[in-house]
N, C-alpha and C. Protein backbone atom coordinates (compact mmCIF):
# COMPACT_ATOMS: atom_id res chain seq x y z
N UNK A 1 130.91 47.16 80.88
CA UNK A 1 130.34 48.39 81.38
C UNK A 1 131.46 49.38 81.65
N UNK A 2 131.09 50.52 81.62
CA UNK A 2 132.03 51.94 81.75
C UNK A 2 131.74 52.82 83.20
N UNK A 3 132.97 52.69 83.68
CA UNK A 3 132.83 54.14 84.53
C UNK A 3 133.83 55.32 84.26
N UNK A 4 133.37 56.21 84.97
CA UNK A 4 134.73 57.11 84.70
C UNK A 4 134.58 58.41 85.86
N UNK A 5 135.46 58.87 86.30
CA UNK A 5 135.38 59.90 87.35
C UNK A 5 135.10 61.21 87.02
N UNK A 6 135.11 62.09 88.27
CA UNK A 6 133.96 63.28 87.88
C UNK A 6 134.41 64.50 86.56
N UNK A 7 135.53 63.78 86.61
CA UNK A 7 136.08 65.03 85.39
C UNK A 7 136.24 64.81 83.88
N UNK A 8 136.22 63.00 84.01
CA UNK A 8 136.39 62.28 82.83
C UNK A 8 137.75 62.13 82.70
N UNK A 9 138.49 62.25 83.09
CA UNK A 9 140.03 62.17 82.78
C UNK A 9 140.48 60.57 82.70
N UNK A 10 140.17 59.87 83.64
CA UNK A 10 140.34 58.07 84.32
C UNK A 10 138.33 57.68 83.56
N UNK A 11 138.71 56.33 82.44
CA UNK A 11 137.42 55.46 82.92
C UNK A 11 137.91 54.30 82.68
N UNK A 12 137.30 53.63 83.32
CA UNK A 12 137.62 52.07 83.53
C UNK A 12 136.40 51.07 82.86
N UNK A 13 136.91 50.41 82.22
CA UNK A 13 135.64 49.13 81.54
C UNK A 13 136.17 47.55 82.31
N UNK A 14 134.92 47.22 82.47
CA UNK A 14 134.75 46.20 83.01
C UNK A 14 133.43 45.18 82.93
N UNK A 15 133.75 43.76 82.79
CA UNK A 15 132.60 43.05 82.32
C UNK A 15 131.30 43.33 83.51
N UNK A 16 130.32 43.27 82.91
CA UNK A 16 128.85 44.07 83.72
C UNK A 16 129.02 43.44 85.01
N UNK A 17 128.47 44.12 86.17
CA UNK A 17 128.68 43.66 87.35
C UNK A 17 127.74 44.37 87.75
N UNK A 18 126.55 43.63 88.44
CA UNK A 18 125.49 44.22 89.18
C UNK A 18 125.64 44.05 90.79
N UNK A 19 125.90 43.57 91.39
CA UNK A 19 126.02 43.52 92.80
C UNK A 19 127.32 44.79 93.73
N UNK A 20 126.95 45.25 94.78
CA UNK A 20 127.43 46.11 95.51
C UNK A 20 128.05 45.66 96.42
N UNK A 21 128.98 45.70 96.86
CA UNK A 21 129.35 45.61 98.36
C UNK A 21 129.85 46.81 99.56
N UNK A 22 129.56 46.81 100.19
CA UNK A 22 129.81 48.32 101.03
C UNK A 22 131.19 47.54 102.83
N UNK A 23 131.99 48.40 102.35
CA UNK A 23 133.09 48.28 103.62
C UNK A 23 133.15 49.25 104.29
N UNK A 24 133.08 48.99 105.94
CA UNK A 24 132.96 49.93 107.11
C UNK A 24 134.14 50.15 108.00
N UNK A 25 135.53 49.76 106.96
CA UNK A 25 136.10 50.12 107.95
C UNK A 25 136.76 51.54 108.19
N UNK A 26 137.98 51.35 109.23
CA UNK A 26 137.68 52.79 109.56
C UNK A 26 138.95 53.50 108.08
N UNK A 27 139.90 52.92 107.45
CA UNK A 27 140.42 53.59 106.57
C UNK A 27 139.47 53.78 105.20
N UNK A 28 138.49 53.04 104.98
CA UNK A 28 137.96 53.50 104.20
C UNK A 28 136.48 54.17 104.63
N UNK A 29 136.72 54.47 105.52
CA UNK A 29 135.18 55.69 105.53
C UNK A 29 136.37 57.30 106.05
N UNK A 30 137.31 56.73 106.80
CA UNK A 30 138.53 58.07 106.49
C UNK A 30 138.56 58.95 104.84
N UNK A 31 138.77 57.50 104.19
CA UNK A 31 139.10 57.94 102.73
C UNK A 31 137.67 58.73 102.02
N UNK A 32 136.83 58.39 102.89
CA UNK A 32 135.42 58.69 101.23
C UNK A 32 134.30 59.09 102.09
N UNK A 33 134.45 59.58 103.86
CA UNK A 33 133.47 59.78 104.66
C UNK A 33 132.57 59.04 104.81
N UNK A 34 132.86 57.93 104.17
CA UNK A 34 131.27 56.77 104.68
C UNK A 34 131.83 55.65 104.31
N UNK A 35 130.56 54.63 104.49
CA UNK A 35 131.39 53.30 103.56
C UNK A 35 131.69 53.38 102.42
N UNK A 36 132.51 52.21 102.13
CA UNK A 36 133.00 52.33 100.57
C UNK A 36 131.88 51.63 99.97
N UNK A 37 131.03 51.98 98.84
CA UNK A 37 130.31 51.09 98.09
C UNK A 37 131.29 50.39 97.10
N UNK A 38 131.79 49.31 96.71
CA UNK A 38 132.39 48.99 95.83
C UNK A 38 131.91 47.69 94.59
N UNK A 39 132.26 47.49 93.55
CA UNK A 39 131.93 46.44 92.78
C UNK A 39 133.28 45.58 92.52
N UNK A 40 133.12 44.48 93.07
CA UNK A 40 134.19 43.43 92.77
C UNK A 40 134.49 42.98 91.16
N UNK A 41 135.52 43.11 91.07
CA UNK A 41 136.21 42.40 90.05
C UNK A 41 137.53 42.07 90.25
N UNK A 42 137.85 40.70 89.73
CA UNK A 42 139.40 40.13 89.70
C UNK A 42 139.53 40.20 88.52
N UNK A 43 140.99 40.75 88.07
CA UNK A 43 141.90 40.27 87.49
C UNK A 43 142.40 42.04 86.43
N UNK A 44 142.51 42.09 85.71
CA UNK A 44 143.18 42.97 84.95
C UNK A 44 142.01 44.56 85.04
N UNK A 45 141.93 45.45 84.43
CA UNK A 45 141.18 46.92 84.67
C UNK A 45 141.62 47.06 82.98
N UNK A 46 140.54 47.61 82.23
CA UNK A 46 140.90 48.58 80.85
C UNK A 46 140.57 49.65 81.42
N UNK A 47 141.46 50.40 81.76
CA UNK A 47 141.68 51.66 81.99
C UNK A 47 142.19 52.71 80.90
N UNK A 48 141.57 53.66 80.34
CA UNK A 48 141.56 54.91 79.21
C UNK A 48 142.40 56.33 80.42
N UNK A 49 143.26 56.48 80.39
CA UNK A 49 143.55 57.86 81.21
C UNK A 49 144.73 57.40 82.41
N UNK A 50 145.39 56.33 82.12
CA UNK A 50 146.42 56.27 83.25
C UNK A 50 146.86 56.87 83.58
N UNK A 51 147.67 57.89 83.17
CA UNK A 51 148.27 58.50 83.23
C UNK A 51 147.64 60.08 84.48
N UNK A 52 146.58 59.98 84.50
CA UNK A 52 145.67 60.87 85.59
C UNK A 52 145.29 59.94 86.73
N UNK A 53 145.86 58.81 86.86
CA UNK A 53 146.01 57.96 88.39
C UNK A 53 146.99 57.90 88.98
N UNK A 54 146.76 58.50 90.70
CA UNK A 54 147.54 58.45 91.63
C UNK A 54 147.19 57.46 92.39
N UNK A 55 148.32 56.49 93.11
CA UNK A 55 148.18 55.03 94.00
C UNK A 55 148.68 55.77 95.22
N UNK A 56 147.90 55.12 96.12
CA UNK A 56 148.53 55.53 97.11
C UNK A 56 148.95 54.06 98.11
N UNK A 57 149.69 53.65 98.87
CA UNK A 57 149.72 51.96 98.92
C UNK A 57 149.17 52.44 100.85
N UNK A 58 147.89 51.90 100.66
CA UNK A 58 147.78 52.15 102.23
C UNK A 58 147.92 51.07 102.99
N UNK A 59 148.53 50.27 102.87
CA UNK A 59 149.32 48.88 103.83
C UNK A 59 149.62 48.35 102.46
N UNK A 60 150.36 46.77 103.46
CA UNK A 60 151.63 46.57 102.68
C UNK A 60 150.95 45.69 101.77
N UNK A 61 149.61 44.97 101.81
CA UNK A 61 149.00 44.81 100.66
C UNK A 61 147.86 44.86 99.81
N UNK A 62 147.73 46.27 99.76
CA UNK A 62 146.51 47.50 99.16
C UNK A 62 147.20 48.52 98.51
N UNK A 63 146.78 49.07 97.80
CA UNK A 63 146.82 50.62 97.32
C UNK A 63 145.42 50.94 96.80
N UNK A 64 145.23 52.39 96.96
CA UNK A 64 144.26 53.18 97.21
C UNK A 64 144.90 53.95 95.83
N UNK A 65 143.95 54.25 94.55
CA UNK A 65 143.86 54.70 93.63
C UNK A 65 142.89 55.65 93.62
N UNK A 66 143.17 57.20 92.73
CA UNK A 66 142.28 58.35 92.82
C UNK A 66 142.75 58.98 91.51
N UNK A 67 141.82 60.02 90.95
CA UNK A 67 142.24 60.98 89.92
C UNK A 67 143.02 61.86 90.08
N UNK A 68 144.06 62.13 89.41
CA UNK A 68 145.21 63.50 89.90
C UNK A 68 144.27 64.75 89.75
N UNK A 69 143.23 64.69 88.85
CA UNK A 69 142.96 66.20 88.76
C UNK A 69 141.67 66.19 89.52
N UNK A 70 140.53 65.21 89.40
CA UNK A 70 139.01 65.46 90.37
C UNK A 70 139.35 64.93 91.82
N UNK A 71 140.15 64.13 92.03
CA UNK A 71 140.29 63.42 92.83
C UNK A 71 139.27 62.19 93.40
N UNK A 72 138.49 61.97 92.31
CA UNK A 72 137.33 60.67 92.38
C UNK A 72 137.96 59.08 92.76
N UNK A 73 137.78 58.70 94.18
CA UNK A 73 137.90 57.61 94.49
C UNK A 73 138.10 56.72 93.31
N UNK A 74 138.67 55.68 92.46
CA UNK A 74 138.53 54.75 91.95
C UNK A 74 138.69 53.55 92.27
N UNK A 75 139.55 52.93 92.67
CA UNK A 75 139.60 51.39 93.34
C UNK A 75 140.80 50.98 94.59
N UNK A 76 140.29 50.04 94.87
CA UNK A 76 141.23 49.39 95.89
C UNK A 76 141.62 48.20 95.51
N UNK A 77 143.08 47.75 95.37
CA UNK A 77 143.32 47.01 95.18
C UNK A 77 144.24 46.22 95.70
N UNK A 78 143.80 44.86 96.29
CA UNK A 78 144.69 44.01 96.69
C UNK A 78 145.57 43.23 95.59
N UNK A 79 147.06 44.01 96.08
CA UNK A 79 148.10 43.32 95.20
C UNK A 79 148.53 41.62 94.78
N UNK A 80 148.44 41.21 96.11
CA UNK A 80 148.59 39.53 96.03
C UNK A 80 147.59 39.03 95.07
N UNK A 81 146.51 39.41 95.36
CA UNK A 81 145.43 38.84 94.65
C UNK A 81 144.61 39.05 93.10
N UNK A 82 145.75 40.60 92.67
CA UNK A 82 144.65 41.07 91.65
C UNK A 82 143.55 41.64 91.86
N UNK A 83 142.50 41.35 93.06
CA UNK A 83 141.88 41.86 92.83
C UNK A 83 141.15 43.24 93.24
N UNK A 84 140.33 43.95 92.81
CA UNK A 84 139.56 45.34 92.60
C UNK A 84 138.27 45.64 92.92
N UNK A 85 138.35 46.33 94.06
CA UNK A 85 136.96 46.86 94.75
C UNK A 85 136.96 48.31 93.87
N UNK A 86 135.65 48.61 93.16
CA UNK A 86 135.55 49.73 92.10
C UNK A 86 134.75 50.39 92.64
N UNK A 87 135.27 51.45 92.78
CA UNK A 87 134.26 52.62 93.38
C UNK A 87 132.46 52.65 92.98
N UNK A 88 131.60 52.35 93.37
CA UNK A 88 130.61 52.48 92.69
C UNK A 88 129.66 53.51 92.13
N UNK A 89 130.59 54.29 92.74
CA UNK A 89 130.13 55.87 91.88
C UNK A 89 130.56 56.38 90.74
N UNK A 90 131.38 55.35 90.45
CA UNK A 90 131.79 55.64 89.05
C UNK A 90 130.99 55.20 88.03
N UNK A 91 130.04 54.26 88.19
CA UNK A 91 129.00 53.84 87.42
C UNK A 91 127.68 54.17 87.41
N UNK A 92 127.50 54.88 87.40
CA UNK A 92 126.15 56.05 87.09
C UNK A 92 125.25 55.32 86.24
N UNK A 93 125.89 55.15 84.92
CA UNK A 93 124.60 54.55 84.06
C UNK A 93 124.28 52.75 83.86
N UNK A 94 124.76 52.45 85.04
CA UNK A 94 124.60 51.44 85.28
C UNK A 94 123.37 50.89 86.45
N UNK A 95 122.87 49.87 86.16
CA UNK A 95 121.64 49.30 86.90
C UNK A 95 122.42 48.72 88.14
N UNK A 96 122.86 48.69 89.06
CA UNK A 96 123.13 48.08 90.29
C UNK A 96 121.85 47.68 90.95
N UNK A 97 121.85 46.07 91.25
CA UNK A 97 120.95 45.76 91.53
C UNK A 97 120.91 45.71 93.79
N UNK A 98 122.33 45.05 93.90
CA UNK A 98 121.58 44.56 95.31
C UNK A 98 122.97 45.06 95.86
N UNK A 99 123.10 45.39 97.21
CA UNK A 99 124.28 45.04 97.94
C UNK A 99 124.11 43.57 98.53
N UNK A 100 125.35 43.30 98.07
CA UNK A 100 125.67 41.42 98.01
C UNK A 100 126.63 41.12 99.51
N UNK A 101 127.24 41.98 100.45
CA UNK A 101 127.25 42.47 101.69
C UNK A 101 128.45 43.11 102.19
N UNK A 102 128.76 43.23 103.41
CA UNK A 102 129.21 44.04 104.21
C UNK A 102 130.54 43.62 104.66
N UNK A 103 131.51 44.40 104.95
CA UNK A 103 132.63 43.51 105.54
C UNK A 103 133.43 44.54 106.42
N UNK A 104 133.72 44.60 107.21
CA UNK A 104 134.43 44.99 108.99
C UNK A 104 133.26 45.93 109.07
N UNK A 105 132.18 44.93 109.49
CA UNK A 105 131.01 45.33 110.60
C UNK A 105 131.40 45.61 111.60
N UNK A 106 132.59 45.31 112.13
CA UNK A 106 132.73 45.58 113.85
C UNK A 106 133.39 46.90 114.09
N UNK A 107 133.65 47.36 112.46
CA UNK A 107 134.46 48.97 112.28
C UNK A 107 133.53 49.81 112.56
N UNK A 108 132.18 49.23 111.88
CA UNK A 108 131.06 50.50 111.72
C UNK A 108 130.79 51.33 113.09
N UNK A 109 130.60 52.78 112.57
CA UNK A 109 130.28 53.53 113.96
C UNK A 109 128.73 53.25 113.97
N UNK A 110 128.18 53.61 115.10
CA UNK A 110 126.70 53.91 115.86
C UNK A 110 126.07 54.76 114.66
N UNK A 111 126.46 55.35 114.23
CA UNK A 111 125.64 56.76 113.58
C UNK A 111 124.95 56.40 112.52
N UNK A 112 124.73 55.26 111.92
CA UNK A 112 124.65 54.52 110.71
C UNK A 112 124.02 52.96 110.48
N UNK A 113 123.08 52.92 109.68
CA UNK A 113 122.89 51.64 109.83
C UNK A 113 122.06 51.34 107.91
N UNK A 114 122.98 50.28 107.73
CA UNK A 114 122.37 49.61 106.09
C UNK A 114 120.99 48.44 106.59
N UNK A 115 120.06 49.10 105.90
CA UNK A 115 118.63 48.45 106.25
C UNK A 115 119.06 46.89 105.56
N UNK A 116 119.51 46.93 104.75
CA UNK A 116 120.06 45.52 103.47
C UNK A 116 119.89 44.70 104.01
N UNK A 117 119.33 43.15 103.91
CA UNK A 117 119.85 42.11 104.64
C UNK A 117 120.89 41.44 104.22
N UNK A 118 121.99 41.48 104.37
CA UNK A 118 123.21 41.20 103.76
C UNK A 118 124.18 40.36 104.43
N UNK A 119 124.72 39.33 103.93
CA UNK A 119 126.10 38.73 104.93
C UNK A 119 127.07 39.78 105.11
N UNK A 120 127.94 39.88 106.87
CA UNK A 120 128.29 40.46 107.70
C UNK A 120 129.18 40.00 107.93
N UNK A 121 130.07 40.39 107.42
CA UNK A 121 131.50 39.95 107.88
C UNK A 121 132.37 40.64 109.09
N UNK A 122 132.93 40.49 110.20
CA UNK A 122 134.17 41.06 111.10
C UNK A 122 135.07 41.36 109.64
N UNK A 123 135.89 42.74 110.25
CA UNK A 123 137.65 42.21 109.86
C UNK A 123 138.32 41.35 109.84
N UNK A 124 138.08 40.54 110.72
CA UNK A 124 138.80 39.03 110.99
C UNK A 124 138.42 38.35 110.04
N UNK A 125 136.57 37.81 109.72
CA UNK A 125 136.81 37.08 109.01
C UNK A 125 136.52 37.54 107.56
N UNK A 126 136.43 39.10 106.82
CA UNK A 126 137.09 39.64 105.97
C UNK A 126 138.59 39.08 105.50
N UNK A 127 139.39 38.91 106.66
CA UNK A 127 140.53 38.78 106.33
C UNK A 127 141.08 37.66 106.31
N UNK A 128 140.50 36.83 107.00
CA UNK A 128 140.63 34.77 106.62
C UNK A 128 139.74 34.75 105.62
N UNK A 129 138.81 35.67 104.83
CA UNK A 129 137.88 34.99 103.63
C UNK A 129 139.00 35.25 102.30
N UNK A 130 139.29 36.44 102.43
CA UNK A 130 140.00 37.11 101.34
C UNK A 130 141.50 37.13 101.17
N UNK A 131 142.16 35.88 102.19
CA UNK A 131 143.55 35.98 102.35
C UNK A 131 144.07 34.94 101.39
N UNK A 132 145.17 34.96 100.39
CA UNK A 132 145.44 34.20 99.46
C UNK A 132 145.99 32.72 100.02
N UNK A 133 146.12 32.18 101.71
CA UNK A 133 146.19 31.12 101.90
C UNK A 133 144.73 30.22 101.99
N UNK A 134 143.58 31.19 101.55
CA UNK A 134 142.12 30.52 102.30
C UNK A 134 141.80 29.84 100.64
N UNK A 135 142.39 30.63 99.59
CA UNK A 135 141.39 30.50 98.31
C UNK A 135 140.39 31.48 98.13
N UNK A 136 140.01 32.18 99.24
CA UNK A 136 139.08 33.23 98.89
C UNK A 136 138.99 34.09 97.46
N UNK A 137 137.73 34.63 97.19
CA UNK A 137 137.71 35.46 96.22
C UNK A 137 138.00 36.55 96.04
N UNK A 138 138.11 37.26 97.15
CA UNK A 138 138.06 38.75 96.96
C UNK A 138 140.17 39.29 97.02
């Protein structure tokens, strides 16, 4: 499947991925005013337009990727691990079926609430699920 940002400059292909996940914490609703909707994938990105991506490394193991010219969110990526939370707005013509769940629930503000019934993760255990001593996936 294909996404690509609002100007077309950056698109990224990636094997089909229907499930959503949305993160509440507070650097990424800084970054994009709300949660992040994202689609998981590990391991490599076919990316068309490198050259129109700016990283930005927002701790010491993440960087925060965007378009130089629209400035369309594209992914987050944890370095240790490879892997890539994909903006899910980059996939428009794609069927997204479910958000598959949530992670630093304890970030979320009051103002907001996902009807979803979804597993709920803390930061904490976001971060013992997804830490490369647990085996985690993400």
């Amino acid at each position: 499947m294909k996404g690509h940002c609002l100007c077309g400059a950056v698109t990224i292909t990636v094997p089909d991925i229907s499930e959503v996940a949305a993160c509440h914490c507070a650097t990424c609703r800084r970054w994009g005013g709300g949660p992040l909707f994202t689609l998981d994938h590990d391991g490599k990105l076919e990316i068309e337009g490198e050259d129109s991506i700016a990283e930005y490394q927002s701790s010491d193991w993440a960087e925060r990727a965007f378009c130089k010219t629209c400035g369309s969110h594209l992914y987050y990526h944890l370095k240790f691990h490879d892997h890539f939370a994909l903006s899910a707005g980059l996939f428009q013509d794609v069927k997204l079926t479910q958000l598959s769940q949530q992670i630093f629930i304890d970030e979320k503000p009051d103002f907001y609430e996902l009807a979803n019934d979804t597993p709920k993760l803390t930061g904490e255990e976001a971060f013992a699920a997804f830490s490369p001593a647990s085996g985690g996936d993400a």
